[in-house]
PDB file of N, CA and C in Angstrom:
ATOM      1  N   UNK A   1       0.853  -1.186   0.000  1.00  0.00           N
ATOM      2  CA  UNK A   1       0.000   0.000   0.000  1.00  0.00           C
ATOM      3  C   UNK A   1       0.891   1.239   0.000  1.00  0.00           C
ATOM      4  N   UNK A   2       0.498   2.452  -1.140  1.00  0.00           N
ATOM      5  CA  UNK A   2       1.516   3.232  -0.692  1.00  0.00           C
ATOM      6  C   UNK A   2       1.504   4.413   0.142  1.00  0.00           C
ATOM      7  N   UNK A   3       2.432   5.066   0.555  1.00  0.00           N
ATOM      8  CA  UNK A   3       2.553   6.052   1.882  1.00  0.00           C
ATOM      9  C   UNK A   3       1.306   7.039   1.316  1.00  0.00           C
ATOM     10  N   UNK A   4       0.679   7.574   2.496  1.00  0.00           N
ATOM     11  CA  UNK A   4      -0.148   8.535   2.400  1.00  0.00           C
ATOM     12  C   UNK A   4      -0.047   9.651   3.064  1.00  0.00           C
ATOM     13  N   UNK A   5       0.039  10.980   2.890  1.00  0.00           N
ATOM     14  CA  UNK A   5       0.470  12.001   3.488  1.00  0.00           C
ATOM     15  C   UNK A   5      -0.590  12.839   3.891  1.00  0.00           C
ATOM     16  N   UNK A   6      -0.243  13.537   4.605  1.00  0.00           N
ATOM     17  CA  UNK A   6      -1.374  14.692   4.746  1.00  0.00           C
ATOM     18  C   UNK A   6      -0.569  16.161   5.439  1.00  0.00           C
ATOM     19  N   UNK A   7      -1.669  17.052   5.018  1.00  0.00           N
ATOM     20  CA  UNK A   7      -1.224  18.608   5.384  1.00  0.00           C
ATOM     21  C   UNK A   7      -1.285  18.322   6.911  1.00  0.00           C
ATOM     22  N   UNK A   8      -0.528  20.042   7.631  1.00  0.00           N
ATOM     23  CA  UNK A   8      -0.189  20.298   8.747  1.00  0.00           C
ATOM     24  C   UNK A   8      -2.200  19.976   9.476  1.00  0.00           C
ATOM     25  N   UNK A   9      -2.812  20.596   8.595  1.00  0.00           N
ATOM     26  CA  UNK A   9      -4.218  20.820   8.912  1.00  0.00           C
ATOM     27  C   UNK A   9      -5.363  19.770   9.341  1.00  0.00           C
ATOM     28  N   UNK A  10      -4.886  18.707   8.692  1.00  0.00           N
ATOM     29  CA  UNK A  10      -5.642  17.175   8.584  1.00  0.00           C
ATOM     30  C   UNK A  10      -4.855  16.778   9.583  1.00  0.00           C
ATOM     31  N   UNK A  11      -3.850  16.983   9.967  1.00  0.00           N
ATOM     32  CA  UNK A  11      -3.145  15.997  11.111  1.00  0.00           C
ATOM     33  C   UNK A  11      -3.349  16.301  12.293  1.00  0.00           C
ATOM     34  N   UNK A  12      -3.938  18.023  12.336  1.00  0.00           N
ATOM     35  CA  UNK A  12      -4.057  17.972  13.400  1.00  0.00           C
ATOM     36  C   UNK A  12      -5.059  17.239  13.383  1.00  0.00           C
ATOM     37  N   UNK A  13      -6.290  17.464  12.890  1.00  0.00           N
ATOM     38  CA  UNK A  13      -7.853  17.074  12.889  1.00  0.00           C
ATOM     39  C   UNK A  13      -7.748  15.848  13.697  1.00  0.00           C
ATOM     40  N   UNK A  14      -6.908  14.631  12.771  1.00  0.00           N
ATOM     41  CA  UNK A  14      -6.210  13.377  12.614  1.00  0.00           C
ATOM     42  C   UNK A  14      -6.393  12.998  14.439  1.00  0.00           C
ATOM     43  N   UNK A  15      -5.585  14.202  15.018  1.00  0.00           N
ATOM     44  CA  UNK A  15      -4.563  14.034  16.297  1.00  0.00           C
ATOM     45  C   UNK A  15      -5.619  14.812  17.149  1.00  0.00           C
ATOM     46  N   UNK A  16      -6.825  15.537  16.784  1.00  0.00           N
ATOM     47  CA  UNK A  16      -7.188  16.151  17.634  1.00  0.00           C
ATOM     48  C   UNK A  16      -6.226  17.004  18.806  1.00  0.00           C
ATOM     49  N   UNK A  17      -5.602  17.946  17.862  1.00  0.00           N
ATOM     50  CA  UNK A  17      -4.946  18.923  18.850  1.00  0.00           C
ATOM     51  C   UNK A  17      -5.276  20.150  17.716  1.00  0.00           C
ATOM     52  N   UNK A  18      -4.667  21.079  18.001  1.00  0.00           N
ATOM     53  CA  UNK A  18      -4.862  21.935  17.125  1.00  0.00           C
ATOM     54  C   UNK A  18      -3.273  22.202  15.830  1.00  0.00           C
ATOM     55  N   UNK A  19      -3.530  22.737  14.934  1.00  0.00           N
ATOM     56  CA  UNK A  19      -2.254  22.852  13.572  1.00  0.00           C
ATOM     57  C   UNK A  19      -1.240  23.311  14.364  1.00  0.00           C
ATOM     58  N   UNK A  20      -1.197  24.290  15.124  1.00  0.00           N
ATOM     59  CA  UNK A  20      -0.016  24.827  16.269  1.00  0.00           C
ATOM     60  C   UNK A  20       0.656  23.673  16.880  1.00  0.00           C
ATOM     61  N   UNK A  21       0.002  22.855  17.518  1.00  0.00           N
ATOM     62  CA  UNK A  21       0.911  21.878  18.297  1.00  0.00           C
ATOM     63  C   UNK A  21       1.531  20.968  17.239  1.00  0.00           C
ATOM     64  N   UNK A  22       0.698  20.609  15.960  1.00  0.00           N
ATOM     65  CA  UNK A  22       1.449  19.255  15.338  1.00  0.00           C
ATOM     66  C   UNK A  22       2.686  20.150  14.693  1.00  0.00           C
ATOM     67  N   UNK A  23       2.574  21.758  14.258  1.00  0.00           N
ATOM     68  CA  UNK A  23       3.604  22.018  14.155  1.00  0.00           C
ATOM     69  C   UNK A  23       5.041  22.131  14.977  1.00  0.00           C
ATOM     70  N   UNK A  24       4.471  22.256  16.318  1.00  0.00           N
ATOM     71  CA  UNK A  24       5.191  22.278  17.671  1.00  0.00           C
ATOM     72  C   UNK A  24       6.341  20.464  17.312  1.00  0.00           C
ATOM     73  N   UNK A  25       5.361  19.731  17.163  1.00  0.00           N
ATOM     74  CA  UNK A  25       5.812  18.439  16.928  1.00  0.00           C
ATOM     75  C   UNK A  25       6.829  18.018  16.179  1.00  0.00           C
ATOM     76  N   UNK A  26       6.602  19.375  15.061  1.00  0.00           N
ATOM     77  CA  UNK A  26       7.886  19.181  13.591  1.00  0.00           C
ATOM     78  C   UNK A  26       8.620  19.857  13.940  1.00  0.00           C
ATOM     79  N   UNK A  27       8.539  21.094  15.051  1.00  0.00           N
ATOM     80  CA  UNK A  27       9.772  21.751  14.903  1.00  0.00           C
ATOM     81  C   UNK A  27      10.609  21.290  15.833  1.00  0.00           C
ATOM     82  N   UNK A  28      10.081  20.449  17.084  1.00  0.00           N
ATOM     83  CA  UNK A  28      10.948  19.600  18.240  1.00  0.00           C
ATOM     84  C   UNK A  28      11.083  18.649  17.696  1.00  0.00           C
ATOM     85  N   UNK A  29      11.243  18.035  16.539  1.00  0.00           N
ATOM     86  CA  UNK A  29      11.919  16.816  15.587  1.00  0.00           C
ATOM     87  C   UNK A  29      10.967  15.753  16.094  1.00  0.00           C
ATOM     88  N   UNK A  30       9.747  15.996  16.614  1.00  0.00           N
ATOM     89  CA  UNK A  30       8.833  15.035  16.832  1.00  0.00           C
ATOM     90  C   UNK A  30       8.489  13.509  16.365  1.00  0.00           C
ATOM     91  N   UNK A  31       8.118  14.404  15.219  1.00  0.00           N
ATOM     92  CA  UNK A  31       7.676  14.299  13.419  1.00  0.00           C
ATOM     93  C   UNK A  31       8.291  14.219  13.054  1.00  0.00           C
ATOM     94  N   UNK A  32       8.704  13.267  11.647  1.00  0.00           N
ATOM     95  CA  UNK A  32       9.202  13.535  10.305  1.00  0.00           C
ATOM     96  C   UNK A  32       8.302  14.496   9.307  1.00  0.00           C
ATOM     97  N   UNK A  33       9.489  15.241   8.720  1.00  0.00           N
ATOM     98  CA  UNK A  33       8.225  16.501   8.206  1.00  0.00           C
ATOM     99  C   UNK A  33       9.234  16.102   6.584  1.00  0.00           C
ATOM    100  N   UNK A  34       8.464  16.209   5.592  1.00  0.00           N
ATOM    101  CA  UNK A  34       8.751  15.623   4.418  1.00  0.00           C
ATOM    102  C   UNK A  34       8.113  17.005   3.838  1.00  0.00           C
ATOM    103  N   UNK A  35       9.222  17.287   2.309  1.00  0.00           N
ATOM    104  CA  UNK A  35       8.652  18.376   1.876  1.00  0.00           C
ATOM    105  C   UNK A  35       8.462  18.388   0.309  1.00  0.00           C
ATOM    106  N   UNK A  36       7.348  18.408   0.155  1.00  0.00           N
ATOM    107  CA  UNK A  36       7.674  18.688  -1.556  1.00  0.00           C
ATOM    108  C   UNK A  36       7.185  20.654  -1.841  1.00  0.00           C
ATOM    109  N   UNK A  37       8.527  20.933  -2.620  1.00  0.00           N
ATOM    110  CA  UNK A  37       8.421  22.258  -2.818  1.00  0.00           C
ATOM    111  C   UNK A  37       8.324  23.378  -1.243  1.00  0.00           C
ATOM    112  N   UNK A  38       7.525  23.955  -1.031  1.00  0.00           N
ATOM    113  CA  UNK A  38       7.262  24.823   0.290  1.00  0.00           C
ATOM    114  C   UNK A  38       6.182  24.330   1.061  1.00  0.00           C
ATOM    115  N   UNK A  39       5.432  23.213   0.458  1.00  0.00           N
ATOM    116  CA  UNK A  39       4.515  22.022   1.428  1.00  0.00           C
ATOM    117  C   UNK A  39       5.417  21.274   2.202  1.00  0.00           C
ATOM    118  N   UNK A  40       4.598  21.417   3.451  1.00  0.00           N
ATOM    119  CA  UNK A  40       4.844  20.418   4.608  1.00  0.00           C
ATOM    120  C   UNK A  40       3.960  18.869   4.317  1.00  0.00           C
ATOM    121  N   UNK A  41       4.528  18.369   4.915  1.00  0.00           N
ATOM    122  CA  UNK A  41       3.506  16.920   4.757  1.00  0.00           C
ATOM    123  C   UNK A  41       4.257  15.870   5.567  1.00  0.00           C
ATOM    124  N   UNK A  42       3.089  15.163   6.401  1.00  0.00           N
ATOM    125  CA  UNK A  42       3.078  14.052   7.400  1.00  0.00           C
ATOM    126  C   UNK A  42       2.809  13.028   6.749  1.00  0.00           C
ATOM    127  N   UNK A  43       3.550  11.921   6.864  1.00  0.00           N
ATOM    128  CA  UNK A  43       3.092  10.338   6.670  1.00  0.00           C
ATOM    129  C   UNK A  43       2.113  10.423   7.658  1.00  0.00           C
ATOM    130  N   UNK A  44       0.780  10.017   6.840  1.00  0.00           N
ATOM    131  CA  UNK A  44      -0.467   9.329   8.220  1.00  0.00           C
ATOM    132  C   UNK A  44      -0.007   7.993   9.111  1.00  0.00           C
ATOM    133  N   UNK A  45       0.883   6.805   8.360  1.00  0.00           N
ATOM    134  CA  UNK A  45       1.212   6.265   9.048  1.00  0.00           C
ATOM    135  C   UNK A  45       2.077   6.597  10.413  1.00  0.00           C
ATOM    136  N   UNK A  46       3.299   7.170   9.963  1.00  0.00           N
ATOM    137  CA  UNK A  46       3.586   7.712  11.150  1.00  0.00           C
ATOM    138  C   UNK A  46       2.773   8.790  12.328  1.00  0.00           C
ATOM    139  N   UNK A  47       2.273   9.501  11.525  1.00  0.00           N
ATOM    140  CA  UNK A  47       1.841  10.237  12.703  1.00  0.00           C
ATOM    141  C   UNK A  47       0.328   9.450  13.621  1.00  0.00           C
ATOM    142  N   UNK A  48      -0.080   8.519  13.160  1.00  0.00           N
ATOM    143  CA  UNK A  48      -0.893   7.721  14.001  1.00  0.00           C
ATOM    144  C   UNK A  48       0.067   6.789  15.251  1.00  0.00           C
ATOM    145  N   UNK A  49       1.197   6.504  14.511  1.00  0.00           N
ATOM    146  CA  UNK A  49       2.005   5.626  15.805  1.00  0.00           C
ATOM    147  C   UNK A  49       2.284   6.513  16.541  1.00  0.00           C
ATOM    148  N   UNK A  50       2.599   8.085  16.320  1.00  0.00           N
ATOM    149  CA  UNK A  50       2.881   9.016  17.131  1.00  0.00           C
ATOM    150  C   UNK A  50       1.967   9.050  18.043  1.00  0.00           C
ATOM    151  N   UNK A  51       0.616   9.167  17.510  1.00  0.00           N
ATOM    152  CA  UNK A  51      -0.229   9.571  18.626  1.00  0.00           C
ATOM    153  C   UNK A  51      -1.396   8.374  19.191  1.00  0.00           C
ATOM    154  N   UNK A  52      -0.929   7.622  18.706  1.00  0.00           N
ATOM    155  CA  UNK A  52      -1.401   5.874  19.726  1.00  0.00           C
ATOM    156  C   UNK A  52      -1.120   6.154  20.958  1.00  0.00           C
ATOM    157  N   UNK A  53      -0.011   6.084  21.705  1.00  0.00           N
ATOM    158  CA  UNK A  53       0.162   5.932  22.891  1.00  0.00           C
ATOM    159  C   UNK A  53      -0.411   7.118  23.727  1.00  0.00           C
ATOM    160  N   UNK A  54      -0.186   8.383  23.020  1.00  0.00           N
ATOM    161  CA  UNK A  54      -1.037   9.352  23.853  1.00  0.00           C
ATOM    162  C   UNK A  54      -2.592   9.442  23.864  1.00  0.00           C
ATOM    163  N   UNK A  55      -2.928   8.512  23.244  1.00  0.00           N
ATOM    164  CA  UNK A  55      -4.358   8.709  23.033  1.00  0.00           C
ATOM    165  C   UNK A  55      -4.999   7.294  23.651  1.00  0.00           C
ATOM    166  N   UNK A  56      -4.503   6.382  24.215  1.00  0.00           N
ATOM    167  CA  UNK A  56      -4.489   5.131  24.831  1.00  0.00           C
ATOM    168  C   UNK A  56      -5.027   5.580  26.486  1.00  0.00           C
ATOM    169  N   UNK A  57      -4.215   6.275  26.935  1.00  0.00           N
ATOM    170  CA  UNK A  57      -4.744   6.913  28.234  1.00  0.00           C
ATOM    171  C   UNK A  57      -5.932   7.556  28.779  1.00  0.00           C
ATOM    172  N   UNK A  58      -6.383   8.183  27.485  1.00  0.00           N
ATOM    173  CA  UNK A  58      -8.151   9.015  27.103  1.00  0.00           C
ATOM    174  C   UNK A  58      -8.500   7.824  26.979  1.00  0.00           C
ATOM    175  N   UNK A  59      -8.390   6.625  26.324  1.00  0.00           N
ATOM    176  CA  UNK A  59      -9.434   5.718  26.056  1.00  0.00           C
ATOM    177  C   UNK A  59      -9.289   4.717  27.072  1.00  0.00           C
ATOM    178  N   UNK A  60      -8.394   5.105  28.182  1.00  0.00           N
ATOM    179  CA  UNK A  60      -9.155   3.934  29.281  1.00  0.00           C
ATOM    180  C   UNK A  60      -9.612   4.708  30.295  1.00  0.00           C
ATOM    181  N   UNK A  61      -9.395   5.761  30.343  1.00  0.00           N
ATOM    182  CA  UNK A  61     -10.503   7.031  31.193  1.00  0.00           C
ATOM    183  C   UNK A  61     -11.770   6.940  30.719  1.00  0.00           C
ATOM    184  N   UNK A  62     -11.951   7.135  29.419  1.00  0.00           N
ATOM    185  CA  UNK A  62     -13.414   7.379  29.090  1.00  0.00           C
ATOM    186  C   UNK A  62     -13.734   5.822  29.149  1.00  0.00           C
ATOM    187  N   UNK A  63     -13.185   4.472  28.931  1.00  0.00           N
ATOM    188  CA  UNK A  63     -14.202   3.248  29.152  1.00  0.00           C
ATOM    189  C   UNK A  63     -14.017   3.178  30.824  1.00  0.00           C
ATOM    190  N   UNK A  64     -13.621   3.380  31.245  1.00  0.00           N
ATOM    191  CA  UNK A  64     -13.700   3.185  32.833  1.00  0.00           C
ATOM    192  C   UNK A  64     -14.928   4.207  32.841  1.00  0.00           C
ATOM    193  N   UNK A  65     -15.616   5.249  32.460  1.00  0.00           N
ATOM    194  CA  UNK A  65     -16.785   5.906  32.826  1.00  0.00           C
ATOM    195  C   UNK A  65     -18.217   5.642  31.901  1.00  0.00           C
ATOM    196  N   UNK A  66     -17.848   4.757  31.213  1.00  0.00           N
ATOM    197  CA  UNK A  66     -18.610   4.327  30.034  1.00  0.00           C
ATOM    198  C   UNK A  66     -19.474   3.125  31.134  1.00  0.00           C
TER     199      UNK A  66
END
């Protein structure tokens, strides 16, 4: 399957944070930030393994109140 990318804008959506922080993410070498021309762009794959583990913690808060 091949790599799929997305803007600063979708990732946040993606990540539920806002475009500020996932940029926060690229500029503390978080992220791999891949560029074609003056576009930024995220592998979706990666940035989902990025934000698995932080998002693992919300989801046993909210089923523990579920």
């Amino acid at each position: 399957m091949p790599d799929v990318f997305v803007d600063v804008r979708d990732a946040a959506h993606l990540a539920g944070v806002s475009a500020r922080t996932v940029t926060r993410w690229l500029t503390e070498n978080r992220l791999q930030r891949y560029r074609s021309g003056s576009l930024t762009r995220i592998n979706r794959s990666e940035l989902l393994s990025f934000i698995e583990p932080r998002l693992a913690p919300a989801r046993r808060r909210k089923d523990r109140h579920a």
